[in-house]
Each structure stands twice: as C-alpha cells, then as structure tokens.
C-alpha atoms as a PDB file:
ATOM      1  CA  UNK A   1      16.245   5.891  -1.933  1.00  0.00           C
ATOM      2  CA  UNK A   2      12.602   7.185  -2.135  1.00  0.00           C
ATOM      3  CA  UNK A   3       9.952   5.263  -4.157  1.00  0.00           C
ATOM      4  CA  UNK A   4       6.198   6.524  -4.822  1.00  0.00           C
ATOM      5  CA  UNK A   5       4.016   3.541  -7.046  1.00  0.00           C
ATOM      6  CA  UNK A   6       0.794   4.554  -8.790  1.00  0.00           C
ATOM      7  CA  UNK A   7      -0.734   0.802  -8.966  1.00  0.00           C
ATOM      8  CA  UNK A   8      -4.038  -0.806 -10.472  1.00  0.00           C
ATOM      9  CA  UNK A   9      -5.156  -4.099  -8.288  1.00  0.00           C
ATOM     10  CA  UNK A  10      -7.840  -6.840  -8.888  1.00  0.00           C
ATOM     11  CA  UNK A  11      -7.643  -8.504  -5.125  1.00  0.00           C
ATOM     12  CA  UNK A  12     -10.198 -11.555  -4.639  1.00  0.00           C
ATOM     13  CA  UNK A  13     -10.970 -12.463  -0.748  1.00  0.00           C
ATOM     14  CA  UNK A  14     -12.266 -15.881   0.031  1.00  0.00           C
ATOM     15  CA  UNK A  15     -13.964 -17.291   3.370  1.00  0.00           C
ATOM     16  CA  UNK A  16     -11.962 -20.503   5.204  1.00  0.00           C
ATOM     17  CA  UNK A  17     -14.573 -19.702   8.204  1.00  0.00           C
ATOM     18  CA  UNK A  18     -16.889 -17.559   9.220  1.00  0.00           C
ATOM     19  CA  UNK A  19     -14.584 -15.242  10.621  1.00  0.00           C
ATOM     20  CA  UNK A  20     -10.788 -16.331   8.481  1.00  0.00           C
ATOM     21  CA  UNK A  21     -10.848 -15.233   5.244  1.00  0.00           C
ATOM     22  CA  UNK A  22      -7.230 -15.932   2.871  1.00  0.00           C
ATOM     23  CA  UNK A  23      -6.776 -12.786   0.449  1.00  0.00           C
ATOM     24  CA  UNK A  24      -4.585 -12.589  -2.639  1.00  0.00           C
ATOM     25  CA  UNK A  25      -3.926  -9.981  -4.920  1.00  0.00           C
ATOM     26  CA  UNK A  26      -1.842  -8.360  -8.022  1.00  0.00           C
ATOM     27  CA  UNK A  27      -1.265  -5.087  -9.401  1.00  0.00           C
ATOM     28  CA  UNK A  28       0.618  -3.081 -11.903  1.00  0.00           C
ATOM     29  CA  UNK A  29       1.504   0.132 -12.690  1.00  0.00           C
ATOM     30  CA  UNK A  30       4.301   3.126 -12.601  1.00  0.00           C
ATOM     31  CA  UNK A  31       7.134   3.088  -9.588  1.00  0.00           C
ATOM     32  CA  UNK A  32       9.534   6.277  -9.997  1.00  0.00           C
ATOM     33  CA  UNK A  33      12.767   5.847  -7.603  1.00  0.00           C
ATOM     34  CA  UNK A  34      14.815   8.187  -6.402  1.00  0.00           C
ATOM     35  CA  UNK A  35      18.436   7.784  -6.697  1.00  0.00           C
ATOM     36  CA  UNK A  36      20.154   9.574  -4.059  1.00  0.00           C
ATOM     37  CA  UNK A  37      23.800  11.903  -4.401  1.00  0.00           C
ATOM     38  CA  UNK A  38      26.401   9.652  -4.050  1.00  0.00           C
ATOM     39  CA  UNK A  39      30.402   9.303  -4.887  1.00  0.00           C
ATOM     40  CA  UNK A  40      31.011   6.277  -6.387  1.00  0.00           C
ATOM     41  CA  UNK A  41      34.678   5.244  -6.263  1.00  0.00           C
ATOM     42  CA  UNK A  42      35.691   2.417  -8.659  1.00  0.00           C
ATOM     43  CA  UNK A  43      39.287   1.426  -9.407  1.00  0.00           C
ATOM     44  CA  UNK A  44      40.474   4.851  -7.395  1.00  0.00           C
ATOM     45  CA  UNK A  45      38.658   7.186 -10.031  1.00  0.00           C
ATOM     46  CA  UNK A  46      35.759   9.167  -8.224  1.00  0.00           C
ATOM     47  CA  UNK A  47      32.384   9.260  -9.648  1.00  0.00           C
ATOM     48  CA  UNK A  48      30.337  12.048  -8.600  1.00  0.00           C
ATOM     49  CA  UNK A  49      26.473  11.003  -9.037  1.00  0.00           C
ATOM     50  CA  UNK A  50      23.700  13.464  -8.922  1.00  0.00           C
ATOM     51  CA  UNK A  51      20.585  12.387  -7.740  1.00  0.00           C
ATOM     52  CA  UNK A  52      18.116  11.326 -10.605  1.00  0.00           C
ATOM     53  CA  UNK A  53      14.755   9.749 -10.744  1.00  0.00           C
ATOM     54  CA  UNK A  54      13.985   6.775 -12.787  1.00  0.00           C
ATOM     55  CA  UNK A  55      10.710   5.689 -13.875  1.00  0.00           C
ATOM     56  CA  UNK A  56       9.538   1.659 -14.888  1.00  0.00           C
ATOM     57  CA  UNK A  57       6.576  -0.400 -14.645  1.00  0.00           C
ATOM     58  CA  UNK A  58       6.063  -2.171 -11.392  1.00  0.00           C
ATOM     59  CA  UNK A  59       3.885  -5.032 -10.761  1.00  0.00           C
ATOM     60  CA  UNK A  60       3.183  -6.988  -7.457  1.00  0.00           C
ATOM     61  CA  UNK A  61       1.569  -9.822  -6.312  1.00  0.00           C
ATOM     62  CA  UNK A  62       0.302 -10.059  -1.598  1.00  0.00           C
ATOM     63  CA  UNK A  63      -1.501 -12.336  -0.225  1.00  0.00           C
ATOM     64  CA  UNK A  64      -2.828 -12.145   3.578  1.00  0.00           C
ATOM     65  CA  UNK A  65      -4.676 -13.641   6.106  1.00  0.00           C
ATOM     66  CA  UNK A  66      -7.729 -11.401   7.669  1.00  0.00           C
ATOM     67  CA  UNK A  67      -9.948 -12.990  10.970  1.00  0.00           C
ATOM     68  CA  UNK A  68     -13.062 -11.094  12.122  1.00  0.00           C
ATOM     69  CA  UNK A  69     -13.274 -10.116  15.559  1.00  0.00           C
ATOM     70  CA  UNK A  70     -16.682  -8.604  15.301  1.00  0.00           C
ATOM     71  CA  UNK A  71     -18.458  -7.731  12.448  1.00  0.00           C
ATOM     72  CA  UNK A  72     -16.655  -4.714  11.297  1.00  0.00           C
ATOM     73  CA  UNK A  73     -13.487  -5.369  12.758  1.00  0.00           C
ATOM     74  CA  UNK A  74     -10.508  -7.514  12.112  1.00  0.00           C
ATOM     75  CA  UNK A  75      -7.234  -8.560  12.419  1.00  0.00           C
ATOM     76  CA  UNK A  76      -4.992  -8.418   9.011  1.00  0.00           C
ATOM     77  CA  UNK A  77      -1.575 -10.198   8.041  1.00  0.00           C
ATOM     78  CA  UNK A  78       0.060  -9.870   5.160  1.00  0.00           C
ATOM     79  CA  UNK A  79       3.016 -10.237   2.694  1.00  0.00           C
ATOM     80  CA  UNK A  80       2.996  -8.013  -0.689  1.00  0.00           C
ATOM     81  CA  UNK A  81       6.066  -8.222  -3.641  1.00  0.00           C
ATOM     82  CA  UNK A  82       6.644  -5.079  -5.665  1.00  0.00           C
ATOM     83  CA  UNK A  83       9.327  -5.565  -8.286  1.00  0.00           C
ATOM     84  CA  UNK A  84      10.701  -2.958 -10.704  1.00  0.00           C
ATOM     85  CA  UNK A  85      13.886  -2.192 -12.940  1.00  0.00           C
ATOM     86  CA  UNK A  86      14.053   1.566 -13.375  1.00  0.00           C
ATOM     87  CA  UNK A  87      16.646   3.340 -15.942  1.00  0.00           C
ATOM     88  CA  UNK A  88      18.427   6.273 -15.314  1.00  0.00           C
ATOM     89  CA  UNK A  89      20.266   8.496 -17.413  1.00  0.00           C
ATOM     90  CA  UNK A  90      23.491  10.547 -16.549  1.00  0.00           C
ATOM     91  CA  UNK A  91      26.053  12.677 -19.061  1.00  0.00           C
ATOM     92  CA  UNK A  92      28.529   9.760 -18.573  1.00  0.00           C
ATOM     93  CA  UNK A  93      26.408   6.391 -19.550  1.00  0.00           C
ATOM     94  CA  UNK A  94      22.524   4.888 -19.209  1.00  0.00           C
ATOM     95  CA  UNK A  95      22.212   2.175 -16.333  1.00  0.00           C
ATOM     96  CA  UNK A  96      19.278   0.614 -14.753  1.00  0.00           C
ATOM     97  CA  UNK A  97      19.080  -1.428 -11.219  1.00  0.00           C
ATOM     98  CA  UNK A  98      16.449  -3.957 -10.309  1.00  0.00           C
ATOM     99  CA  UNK A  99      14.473  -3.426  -7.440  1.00  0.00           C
ATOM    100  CA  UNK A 100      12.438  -6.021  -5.060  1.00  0.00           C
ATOM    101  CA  UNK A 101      10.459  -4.937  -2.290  1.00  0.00           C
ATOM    102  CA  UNK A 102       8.894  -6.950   0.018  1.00  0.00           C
ATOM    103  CA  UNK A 103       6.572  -5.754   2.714  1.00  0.00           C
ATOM    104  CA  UNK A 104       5.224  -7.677   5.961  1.00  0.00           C
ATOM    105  CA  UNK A 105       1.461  -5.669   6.494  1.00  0.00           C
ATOM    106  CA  UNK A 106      -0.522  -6.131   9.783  1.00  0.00           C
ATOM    107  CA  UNK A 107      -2.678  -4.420  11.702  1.00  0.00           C
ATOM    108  CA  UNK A 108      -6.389  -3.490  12.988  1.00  0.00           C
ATOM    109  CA  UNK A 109      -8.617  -3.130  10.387  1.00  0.00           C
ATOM    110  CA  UNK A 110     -12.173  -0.939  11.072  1.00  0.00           C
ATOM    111  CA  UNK A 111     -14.826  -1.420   7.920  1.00  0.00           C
ATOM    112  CA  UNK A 112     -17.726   0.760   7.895  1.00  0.00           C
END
C-alpha cells in the first residue's frame, strides 16, 4: 500500500511556559492509495486483483508538544490522525476500504 495526501491545515500553537508550547491542528484534503496486486482466494475461487488507485477526501486532526531549547531550537512530540475511505473500481464489482493512520512525530526542530 502506498498513500500520497495533498492536505490544507489551520494549526494554532499556544505557550504553557516560556519554553513548552501544546500545538493542535486539522486538515483536509485529497489521499489517493495504492492498492497493490494481489490473489484473493475466497471460498476456493481465485481472485486475481490488479493494482488500482483510489482517490477520497482525507481529513486529520495532531496535536504535539514542542519545548525550546534555545531560541531557535526545539524539541517536538507529536501524534497526527489521517482517516480516509477510498473507492476502487474493478471489471468484477466497486468496493471501498476505510483507512486510519496514525503517526507518532518527534524530532529536532531548527527555525530560522
């Protein structure tokens, strides 16, 4: 499975200290998903699937945790939902799957 997302965002960032600040955002937008070749096998009759890319909207909703080291550095830690339920077509039927995504960010950030 292979999934590219073009997403809009409105993210707000708000101080706890000086140097902890709690963020939170949401987005939406376009996810296409790959669906890889596969042979399905259901009640012994084999399916053979193509690959095929489906297309829905996507939205997502993080929030994080980013402390200040200096003034243009940081530490960031973060959890971000993207959810999606793309359709695909095939000669035999239409089906679509939900998808959930969750991602666990962290890492250095530099800000000029």
């Amino acid at each position: 499975w292979n999934s590219t997302a073009i997403l809009a965002a409105a993210k707000t960032s708000q101080a706890i200290t000086q140097d902890l600040y709690v963020e939170i955002e949401g987005n939406a937008g376009i996810m296409f998903m790959e669906f890889p070749a596969a042979d399905i096998i259901i009640g012994g009759i084999t399916i053979n699937r193509e690959p095929d890319t489906g297309t829905a909207f996507a939205f997502g909703l993080g929030a994080g945790l980013k402390y200040y080291l200096a003034d243009d550095f940081a530490l960031k830690f973060g959890l971000h939902y993207v959810g999606e339920e793309p359709s695909y077509t095939t000669s035999l039927s239409e089906f679509s799957q939900r998808v959930d995504i969750l991602l666990l960010n962290w890492g250095i950030l530099f800000e000029l």
